[in-house]
Protein backbone atom coordinates (compact mmCIF):
# COMPACT_ATOMS: atom_id res chain seq x y z
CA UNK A 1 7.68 21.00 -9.24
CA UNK A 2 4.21 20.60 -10.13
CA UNK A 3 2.94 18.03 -12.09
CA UNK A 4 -0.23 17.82 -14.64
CA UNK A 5 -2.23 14.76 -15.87
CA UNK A 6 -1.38 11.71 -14.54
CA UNK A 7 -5.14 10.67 -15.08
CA UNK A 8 -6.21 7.04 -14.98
CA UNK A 9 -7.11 5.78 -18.19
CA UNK A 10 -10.73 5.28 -18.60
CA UNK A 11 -10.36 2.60 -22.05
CA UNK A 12 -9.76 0.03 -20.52
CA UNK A 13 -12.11 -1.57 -17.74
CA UNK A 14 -12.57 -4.61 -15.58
CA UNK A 15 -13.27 -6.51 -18.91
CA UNK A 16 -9.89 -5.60 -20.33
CA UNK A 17 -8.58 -6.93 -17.11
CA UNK A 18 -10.22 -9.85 -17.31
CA UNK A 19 -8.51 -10.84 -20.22
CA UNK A 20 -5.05 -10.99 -18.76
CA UNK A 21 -6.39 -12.56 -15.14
CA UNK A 22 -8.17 -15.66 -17.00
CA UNK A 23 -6.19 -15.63 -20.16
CA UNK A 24 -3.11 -15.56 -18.19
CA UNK A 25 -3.66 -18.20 -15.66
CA UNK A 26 -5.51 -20.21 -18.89
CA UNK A 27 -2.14 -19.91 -21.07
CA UNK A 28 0.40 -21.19 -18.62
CA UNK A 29 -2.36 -23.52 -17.39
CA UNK A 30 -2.33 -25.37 -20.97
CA UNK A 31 1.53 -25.12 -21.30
CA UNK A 32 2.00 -27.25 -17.76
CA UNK A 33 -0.45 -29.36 -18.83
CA UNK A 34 1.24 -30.40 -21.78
CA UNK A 35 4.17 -30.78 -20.24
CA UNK A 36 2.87 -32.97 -17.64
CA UNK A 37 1.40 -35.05 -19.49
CA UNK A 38 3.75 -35.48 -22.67
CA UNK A 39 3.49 -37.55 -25.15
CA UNK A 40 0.40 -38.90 -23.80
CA UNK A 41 -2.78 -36.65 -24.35
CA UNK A 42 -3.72 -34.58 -21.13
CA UNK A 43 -7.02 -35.44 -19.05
CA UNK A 44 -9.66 -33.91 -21.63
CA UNK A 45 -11.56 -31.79 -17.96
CA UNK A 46 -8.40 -30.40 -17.48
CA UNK A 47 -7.40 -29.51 -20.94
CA UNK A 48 -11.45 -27.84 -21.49
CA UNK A 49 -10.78 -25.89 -18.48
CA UNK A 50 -7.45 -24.36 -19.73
CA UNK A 51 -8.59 -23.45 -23.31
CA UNK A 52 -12.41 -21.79 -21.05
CA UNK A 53 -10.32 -19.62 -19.18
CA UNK A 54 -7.82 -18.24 -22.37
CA UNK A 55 -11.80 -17.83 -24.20
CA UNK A 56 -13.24 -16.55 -21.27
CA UNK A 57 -10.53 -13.74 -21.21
CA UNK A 58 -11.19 -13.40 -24.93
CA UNK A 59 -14.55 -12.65 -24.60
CA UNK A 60 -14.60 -10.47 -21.75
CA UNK A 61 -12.21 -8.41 -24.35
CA UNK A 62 -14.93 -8.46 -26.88
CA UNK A 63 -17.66 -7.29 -24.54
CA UNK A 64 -15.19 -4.66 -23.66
CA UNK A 65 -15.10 -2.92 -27.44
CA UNK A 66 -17.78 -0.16 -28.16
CA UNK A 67 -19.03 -2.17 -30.82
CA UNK A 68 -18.40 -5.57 -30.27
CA UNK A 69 -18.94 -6.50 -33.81
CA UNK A 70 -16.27 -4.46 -35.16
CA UNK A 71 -13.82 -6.84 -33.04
CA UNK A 72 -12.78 -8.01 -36.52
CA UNK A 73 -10.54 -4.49 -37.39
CA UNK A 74 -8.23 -6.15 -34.57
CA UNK A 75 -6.90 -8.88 -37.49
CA UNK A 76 -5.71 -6.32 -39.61
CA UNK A 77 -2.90 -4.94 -38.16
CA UNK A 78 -0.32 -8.05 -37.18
CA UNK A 79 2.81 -6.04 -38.65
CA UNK A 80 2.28 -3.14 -36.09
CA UNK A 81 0.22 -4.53 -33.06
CA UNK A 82 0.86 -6.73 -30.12
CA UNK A 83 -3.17 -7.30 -30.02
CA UNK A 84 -3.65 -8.54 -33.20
CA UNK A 85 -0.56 -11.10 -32.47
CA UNK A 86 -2.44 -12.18 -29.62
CA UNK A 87 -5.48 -12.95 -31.21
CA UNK A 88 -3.81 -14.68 -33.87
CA UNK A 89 -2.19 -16.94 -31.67
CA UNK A 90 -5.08 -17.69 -29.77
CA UNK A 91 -6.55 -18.93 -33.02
CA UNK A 92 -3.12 -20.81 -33.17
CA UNK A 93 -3.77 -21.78 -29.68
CA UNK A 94 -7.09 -23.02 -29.70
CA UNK A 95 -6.70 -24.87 -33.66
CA UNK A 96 -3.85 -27.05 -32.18
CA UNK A 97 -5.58 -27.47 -29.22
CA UNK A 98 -8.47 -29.13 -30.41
CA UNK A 99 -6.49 -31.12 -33.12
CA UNK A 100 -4.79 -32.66 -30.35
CA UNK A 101 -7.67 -33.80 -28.48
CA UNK A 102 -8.91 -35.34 -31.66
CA UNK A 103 -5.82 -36.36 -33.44
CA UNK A 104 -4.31 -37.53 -29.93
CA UNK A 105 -0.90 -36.38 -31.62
CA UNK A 106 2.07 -36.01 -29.54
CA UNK A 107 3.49 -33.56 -31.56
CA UNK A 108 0.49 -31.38 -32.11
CA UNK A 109 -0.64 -31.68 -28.06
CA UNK A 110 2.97 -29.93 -27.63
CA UNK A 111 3.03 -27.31 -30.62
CA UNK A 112 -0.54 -26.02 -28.29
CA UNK A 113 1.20 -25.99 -25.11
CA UNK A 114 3.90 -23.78 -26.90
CA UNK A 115 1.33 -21.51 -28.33
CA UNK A 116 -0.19 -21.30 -25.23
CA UNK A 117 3.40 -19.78 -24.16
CA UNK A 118 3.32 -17.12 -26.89
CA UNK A 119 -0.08 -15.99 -26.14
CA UNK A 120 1.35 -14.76 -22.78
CA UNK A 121 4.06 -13.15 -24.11
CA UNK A 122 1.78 -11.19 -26.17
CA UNK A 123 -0.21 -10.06 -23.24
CA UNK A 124 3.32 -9.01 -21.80
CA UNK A 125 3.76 -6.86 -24.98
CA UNK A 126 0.50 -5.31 -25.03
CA UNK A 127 1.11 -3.87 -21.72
CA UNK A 128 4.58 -2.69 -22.95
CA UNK A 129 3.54 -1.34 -26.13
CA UNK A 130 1.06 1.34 -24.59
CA UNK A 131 3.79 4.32 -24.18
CA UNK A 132 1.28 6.67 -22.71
CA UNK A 133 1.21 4.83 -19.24
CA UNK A 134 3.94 4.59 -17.02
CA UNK A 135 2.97 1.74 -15.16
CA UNK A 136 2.05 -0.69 -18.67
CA UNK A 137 5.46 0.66 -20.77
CA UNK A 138 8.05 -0.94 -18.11
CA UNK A 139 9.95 -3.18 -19.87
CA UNK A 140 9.99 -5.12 -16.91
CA UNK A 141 6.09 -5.95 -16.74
CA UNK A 142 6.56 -8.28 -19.68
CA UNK A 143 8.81 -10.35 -17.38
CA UNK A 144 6.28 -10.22 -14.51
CA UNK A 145 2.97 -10.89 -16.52
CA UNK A 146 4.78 -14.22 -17.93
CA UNK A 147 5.66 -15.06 -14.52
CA UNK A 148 2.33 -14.73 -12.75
CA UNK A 149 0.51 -16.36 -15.39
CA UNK A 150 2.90 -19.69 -14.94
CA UNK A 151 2.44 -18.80 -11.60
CA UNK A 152 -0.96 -19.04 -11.86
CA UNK A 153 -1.32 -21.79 -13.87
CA UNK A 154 0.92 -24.03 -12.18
CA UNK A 155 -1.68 -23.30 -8.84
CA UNK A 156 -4.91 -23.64 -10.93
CA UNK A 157 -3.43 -27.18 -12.75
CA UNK A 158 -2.22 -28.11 -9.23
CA UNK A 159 -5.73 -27.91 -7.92
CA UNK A 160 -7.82 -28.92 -10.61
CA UNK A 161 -6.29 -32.05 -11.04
CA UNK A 162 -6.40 -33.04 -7.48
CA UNK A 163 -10.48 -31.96 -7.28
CA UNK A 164 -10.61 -34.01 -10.58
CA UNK A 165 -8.85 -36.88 -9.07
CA UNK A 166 -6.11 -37.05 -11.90
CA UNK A 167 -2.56 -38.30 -10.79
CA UNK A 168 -0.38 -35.30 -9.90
CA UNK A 169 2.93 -35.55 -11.25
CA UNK A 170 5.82 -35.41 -8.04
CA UNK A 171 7.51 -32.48 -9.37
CA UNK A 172 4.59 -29.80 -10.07
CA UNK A 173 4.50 -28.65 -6.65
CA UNK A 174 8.13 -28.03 -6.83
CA UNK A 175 7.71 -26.41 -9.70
CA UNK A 176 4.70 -24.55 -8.28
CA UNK A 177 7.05 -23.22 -5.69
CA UNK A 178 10.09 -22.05 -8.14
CA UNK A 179 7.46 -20.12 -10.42
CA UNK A 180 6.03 -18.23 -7.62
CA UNK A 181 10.01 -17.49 -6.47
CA UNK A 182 10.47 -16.52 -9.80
CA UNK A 183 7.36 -14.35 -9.94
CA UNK A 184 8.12 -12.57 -6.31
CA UNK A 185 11.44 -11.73 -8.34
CA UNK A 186 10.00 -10.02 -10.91
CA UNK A 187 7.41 -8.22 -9.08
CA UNK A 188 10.22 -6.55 -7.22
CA UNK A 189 12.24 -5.63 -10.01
CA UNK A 190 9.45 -4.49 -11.76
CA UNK A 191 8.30 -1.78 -8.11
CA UNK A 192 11.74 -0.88 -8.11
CA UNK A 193 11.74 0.21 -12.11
CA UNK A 194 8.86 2.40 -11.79
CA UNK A 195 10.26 4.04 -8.56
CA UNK A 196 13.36 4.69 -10.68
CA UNK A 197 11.68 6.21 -13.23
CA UNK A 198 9.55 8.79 -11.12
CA UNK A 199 6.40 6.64 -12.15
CA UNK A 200 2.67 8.87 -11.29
CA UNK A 201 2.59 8.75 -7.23
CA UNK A 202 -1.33 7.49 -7.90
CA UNK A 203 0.19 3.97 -9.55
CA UNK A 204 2.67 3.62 -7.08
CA UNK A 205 0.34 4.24 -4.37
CA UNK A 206 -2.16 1.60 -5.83
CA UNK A 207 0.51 -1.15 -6.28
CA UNK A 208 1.66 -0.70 -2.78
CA UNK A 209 -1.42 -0.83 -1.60
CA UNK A 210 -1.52 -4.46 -3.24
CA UNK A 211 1.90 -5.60 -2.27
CA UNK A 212 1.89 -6.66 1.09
CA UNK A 213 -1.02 -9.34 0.06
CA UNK A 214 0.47 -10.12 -3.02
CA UNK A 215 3.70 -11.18 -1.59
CA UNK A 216 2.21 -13.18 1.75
CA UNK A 217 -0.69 -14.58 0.90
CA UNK A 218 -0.20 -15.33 -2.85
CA UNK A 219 3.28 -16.52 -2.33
CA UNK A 220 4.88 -17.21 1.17
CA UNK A 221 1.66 -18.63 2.29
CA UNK A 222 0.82 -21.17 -0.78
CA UNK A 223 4.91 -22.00 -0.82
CA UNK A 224 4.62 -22.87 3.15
CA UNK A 225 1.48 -24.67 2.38
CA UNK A 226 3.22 -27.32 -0.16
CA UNK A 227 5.84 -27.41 2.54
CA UNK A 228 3.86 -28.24 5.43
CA UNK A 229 2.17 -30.92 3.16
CA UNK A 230 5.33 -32.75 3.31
CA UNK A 231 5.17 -32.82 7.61
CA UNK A 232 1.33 -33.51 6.79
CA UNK A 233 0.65 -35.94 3.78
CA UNK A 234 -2.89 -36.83 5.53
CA UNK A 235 -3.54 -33.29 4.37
CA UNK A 236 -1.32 -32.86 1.69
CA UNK A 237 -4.38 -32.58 -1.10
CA UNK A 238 -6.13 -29.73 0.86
CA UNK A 239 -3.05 -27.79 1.21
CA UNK A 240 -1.80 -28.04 -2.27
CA UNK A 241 -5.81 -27.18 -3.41
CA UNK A 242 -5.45 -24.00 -0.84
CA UNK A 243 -1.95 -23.50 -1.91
CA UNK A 244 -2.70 -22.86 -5.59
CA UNK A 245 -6.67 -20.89 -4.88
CA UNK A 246 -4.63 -18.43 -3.24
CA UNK A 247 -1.47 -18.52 -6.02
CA UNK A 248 -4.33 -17.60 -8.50
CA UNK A 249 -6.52 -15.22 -6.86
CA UNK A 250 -3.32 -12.98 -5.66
CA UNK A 251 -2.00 -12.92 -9.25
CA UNK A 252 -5.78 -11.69 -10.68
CA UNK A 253 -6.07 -9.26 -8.01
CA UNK A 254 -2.09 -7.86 -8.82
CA UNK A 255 -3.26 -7.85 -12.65
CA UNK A 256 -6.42 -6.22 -11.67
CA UNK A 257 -4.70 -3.21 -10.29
CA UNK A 258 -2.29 -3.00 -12.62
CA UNK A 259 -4.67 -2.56 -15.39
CA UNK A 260 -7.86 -0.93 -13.91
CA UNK A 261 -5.99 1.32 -10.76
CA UNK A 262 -2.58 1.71 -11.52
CA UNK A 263 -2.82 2.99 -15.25
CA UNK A 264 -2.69 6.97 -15.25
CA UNK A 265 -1.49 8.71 -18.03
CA UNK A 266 1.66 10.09 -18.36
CA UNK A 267 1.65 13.54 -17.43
CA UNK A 268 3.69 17.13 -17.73
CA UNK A 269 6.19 18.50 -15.12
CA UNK A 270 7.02 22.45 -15.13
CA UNK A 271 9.86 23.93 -12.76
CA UNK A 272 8.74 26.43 -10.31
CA UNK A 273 5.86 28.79 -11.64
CA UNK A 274 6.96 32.85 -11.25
CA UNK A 275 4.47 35.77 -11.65
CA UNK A 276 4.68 38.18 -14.97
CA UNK A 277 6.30 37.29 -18.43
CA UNK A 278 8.78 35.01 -18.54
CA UNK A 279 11.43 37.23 -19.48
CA UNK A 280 11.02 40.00 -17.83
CA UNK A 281 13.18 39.07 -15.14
CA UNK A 282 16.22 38.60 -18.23
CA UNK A 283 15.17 42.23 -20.06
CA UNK A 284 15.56 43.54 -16.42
């Protein structure tokens, strides 16, 4: 069998990428938060530094565009394109957002943390939507990206508020430690999907070649670390602050790959290739 194409995509760049690394971790960021913190209004640091990371993502996208200031066409399309849903509900997003820190509504602080949910699911669907790539059109990618990204956030929130000296509620570290379960899961079943499906051998390669770190020291490690802090409460803020660095930087660099390493086009597959006109051998 030989196979043509198969060619990493060249559209999309480490700006792209950033988008779903710092939007990601950003999105289930603010949706903790608001849990966390419900009904009362979340620390307004914490809150700032949720909402940076989805606009930092944002406008790594917009410096990604040929011309930035055509980044407008991208609101025109919402009945046919998972990108224009995302940047509607980042408007969404960021409106309720900021209404809440001003309003201080219960209500309103919630409806943001719940748009901060959709927002990742739209990043999940972008990836899904682009049929050309193997390793984006999995269905099972939109179950992973949603995963890392609460992943993610749990570990950033988890840190931030113990540098920022805000009281950490007693069950975010056990939450912490289910998400990052849960996102192990799906980063199996997700391998396994594109091994089933004959997936390029180049985006298999690269995602292997990211595994190994992925799995220990963005998940066993931080998960042992919030354990040990239980044998270790003298340490217990230095481990959970290690514990959710490493949670977060595994999940960008997994994203990273995914996007910028492991995207090559879907290619062409012929049988064996014979000498003369094709039916000769049949005329014969």
């Amino acid at each position: 069998m030989i196979r043509i194409g198969s060619i990493l995509q060249t559209n999309w760049d480490w700006r792209a990428a950033g988008n779903f690394m710092f939007g990601g971790t950003g999105s289930g960021m603010l949706l903790l938060l608001v849990i966390a913190f419900y009904p009362a209004a979340p620390p307004l640091l914490v809150e700032l530094v949720a909402l940076g990371l989805v606009g930092l993502g944002l406008f790594l996208v917009w410096l990604e565009i040929g011309r930035p200031w055509r980044a407008i066409n991208v609101l025109f399309h919402p009945q046919t394109s998972w990108m224009t849903r995302e940047a509607f509900v980042a408007m969404v997003t960021f409106g309720l957002a900021l209404a809440g820190i001003v309003l201080q509504t219960p209500w309103i602080i919630a409806a943001a943390g719940i748009a901060g949910l959709g927002f990742l699911f739209c990043q999940g669907r972008i990836l899904h939507a682009s049929k050309g790539i193997p390793a984006w059109r999995e269905p099972s990618i939109v179950a992973l990206i949603m995963s890392t990204g609460l992943a993610e956030g749990a570990g950033a929130l988890l840190a931030l508020m113990i540098l920022a000296g805000v009281q950490t509620p007693s069950w975010l570290a056990y939450t912490f430690i289910t998400l990052l379960a849960v996102r192990v899961l799906a980063w199996g079943t997700y391998r396994g999907a594109l091994a089933a499906s004959n997936a390029p051998p180049a985006a298999l390669a690269a995602l292997a070649g990211v595994s190994r770190v992925f799995l220990l020291l963005g998940n066993v490690v931080p998960a042992a670390m919030i354990g040990l802090s239980i044998f270790f409460p003298q340490h217990i803020n230095t481990l959970a602050v290690l514990a959710g660095i490493f949670a977060v930087l595994a999940g960008w660099n997994v994203k990273f790959t995914i996007i910028t390493r492991a995207a090559q086009v879907q290619g062409y597959a012929f049988g064996k290739l014979q000498k003369g006109h094709p039916l000769a051998k049949k005329a014969a």
